[in-house]
N, C-alpha and C. Protein backbone atom coordinates (compact mmCIF):
# COMPACT_ATOMS: atom_id res chain seq x y z
N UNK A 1 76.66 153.65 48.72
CA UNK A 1 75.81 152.84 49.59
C UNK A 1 75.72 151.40 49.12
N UNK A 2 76.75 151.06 48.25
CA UNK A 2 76.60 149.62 47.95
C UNK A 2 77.52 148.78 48.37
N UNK A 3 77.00 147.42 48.64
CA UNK A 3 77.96 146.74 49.32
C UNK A 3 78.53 145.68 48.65
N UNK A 4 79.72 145.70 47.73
CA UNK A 4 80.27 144.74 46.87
C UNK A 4 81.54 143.77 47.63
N UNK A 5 81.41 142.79 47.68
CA UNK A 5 82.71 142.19 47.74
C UNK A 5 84.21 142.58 47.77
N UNK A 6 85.08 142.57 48.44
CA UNK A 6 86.75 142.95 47.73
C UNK A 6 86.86 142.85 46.46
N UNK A 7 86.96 141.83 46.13
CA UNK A 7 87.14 141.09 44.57
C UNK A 7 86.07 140.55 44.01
N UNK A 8 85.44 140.54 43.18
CA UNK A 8 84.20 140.32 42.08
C UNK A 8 84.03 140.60 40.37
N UNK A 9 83.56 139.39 40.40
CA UNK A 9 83.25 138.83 38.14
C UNK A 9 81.70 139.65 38.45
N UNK A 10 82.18 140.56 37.32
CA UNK A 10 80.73 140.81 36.91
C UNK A 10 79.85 139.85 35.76
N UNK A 11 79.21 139.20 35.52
CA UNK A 11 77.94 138.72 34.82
C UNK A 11 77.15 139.55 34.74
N UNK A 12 77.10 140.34 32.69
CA UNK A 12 75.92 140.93 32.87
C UNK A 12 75.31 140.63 31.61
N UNK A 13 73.76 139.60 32.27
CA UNK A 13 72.96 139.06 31.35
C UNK A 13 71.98 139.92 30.25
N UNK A 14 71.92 139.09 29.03
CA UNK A 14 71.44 139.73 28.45
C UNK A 14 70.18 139.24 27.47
N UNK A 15 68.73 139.15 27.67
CA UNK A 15 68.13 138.98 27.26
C UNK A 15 68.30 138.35 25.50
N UNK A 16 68.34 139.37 25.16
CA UNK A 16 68.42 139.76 23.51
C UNK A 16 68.66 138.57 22.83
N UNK A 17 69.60 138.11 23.86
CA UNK A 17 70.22 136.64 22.83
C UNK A 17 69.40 135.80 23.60
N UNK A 18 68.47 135.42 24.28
CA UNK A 18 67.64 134.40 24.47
C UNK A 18 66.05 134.83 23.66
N UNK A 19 66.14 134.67 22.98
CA UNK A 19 64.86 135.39 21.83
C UNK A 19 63.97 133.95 21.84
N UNK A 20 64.23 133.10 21.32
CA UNK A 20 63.07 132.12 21.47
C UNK A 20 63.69 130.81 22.57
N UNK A 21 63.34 129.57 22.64
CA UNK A 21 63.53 128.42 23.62
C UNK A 21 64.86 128.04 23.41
N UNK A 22 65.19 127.98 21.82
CA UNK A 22 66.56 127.45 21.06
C UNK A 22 67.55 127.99 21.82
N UNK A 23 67.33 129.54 21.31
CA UNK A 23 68.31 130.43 21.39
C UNK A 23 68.92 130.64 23.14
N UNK A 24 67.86 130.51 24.53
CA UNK A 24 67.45 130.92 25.49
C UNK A 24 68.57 129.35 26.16
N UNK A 25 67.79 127.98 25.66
CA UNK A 25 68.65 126.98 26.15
C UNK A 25 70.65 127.33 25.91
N UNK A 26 70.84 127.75 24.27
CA UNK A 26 71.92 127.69 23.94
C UNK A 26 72.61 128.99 25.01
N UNK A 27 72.00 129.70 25.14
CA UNK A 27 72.99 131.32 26.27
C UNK A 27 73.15 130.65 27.46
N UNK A 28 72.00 129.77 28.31
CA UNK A 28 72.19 129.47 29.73
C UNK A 28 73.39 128.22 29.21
N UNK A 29 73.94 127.58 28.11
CA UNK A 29 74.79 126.74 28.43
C UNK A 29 75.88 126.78 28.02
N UNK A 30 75.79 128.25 27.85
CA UNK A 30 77.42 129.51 27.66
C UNK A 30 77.71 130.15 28.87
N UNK A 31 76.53 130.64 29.69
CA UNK A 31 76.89 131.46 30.99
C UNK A 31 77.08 130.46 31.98
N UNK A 32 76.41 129.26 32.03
CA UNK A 32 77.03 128.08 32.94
C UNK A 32 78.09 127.87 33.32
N UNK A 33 79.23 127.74 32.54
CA UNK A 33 80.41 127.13 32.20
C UNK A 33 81.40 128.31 32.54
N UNK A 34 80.71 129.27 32.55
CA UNK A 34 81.48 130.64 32.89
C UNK A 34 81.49 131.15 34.20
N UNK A 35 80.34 130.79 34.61
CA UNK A 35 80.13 130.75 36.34
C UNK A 35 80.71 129.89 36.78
N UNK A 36 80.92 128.10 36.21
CA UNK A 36 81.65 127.60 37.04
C UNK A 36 83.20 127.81 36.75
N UNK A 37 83.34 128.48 36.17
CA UNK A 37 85.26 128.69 35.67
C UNK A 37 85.44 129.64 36.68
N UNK A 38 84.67 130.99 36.84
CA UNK A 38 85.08 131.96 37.61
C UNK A 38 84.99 131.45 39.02
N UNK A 39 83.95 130.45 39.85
CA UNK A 39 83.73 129.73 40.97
C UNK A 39 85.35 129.41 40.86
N UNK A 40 85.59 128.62 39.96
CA UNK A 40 87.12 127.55 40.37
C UNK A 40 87.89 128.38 40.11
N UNK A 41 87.99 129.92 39.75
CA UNK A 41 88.95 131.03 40.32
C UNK A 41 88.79 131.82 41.13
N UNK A 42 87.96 131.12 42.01
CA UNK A 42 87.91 132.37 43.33
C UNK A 42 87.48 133.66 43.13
N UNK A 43 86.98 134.26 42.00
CA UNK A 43 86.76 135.33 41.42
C UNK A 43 85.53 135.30 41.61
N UNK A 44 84.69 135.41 42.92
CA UNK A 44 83.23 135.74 43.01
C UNK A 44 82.18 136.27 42.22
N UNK A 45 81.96 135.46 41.21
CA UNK A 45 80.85 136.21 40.35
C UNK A 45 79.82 136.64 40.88
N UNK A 46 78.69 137.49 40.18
CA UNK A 46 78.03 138.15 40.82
C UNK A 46 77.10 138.57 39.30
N UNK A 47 76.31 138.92 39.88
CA UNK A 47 75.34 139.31 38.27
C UNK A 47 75.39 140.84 38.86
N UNK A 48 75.26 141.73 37.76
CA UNK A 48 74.72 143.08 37.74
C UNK A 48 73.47 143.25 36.54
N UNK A 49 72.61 143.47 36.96
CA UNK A 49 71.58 143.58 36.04
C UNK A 49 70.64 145.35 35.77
N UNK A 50 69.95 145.24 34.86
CA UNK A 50 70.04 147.05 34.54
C UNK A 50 68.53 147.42 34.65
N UNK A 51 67.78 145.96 35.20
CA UNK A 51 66.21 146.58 35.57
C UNK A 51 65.61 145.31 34.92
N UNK A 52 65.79 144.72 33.84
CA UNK A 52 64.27 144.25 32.78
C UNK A 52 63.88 143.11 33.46
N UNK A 53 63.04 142.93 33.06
CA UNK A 53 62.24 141.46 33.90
C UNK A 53 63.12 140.73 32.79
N UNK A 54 63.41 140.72 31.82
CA UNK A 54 63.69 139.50 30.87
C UNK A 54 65.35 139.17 31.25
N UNK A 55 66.09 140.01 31.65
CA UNK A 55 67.23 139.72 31.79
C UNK A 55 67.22 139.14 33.52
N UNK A 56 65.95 139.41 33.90
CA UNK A 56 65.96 138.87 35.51
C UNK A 56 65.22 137.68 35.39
N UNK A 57 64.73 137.01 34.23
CA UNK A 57 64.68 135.87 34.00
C UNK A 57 65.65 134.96 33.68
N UNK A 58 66.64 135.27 33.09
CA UNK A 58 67.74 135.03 32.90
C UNK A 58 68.57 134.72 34.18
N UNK A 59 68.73 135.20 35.39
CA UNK A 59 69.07 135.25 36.51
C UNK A 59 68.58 134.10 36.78
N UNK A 60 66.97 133.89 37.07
CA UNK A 60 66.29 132.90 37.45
C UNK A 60 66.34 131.38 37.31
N UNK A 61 66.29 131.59 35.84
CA UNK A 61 66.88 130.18 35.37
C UNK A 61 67.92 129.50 35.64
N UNK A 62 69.11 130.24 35.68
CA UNK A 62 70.30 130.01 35.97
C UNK A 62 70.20 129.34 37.69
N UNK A 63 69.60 130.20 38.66
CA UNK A 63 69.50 129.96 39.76
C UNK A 63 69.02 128.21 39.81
N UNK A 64 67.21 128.44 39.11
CA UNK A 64 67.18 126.78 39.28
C UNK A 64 67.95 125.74 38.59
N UNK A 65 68.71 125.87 37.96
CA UNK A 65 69.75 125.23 37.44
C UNK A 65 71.19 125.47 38.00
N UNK A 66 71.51 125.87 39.37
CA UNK A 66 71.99 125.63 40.65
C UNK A 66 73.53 126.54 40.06
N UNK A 67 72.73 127.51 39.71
CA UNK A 67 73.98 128.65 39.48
C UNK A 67 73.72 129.96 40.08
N UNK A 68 72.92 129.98 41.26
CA UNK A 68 72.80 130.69 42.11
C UNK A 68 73.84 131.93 42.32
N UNK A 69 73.76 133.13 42.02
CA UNK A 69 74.40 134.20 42.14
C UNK A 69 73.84 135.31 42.91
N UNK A 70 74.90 136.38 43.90
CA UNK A 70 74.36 137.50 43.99
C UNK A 70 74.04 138.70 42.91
N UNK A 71 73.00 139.05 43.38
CA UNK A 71 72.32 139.82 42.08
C UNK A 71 72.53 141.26 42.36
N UNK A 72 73.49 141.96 41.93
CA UNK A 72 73.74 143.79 42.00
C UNK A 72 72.82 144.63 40.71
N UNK A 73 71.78 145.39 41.63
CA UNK A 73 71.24 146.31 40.29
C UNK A 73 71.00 147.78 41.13
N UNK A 74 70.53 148.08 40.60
CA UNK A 74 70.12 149.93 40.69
C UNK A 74 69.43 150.51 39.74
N UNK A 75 68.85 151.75 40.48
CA UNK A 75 67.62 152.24 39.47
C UNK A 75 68.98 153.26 38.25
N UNK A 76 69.76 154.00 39.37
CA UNK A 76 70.61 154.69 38.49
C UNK A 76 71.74 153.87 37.72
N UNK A 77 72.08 154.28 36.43
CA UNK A 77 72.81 153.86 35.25
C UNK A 77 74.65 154.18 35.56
N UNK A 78 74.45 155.14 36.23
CA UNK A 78 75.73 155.66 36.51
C UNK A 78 76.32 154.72 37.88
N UNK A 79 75.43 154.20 39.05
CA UNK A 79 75.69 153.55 39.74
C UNK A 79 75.91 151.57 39.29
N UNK A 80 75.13 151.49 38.07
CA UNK A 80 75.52 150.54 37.41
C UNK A 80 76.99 150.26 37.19
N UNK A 81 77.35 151.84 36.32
CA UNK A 81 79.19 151.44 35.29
C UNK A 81 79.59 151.60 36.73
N UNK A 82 79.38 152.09 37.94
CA UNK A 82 80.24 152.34 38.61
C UNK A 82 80.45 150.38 39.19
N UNK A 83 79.67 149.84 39.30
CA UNK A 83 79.64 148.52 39.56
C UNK A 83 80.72 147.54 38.87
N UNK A 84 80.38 147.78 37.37
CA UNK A 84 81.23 147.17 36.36
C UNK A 84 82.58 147.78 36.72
N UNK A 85 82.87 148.87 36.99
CA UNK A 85 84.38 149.74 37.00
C UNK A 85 84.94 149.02 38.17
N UNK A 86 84.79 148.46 39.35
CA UNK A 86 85.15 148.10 40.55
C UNK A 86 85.14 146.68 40.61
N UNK A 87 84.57 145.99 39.23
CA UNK A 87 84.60 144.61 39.14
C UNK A 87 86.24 144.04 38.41
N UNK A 88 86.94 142.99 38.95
CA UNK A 88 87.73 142.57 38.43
C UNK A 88 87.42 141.89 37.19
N UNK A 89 86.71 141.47 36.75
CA UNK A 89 86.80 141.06 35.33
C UNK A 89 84.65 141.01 34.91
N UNK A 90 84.88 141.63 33.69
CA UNK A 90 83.42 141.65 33.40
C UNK A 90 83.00 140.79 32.54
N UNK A 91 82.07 139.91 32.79
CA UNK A 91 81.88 138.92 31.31
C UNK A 91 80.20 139.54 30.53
N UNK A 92 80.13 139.93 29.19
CA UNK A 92 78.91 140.58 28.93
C UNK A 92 79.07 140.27 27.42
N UNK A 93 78.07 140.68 26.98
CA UNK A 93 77.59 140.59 25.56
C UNK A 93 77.65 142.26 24.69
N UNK A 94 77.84 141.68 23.48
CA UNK A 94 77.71 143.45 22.80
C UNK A 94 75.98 143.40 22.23
């Protein structure tokens, strides 16, 4: 029942590494640069996110800082990898 794109970059944000203001400025001006690379490959990024408010802050910011993405989530985990599995290229954190 989900409706993904043909072709799609997964973006999947990750809190953890935005821990205080430092850390939070330095991730949004790593995932920036990555949204606009995948934009100038036609490779529709897209965020998939796994529920937390903190990683959907992460989303947010990005947005007002005019990196506006569609946002793919789900309550189920399995409908998540299935997201990532159907994505042409995944960009994420360990």
């Amino acid at each position: 029942d989900l409706n993904f794109p043909l072709h799609f970059s997964a973006i999947v944000p990750n809190a953890a590494y935005a821990s205080d203001p430092a850390a939070r400025r330095q991730y949004l001006n790593q995932l920036a640069p990555a949204i606009e690379e995948l934009r100038k490959r036609k490779l529709n990024p897209v965020f998939v996110l796994h529920g937390t408010d903190a990683d959907h802050a992460i989303v947010t910011a990005l947005a007002e800082a005019g990196f506006a993405l569609p946002v793919f989530t789900h309550r189920d985990p399995r409908a998540l990898k299935s997201m990532l599995g159907r994505a042409t290229l995944v960009v994420g954190s360990h």
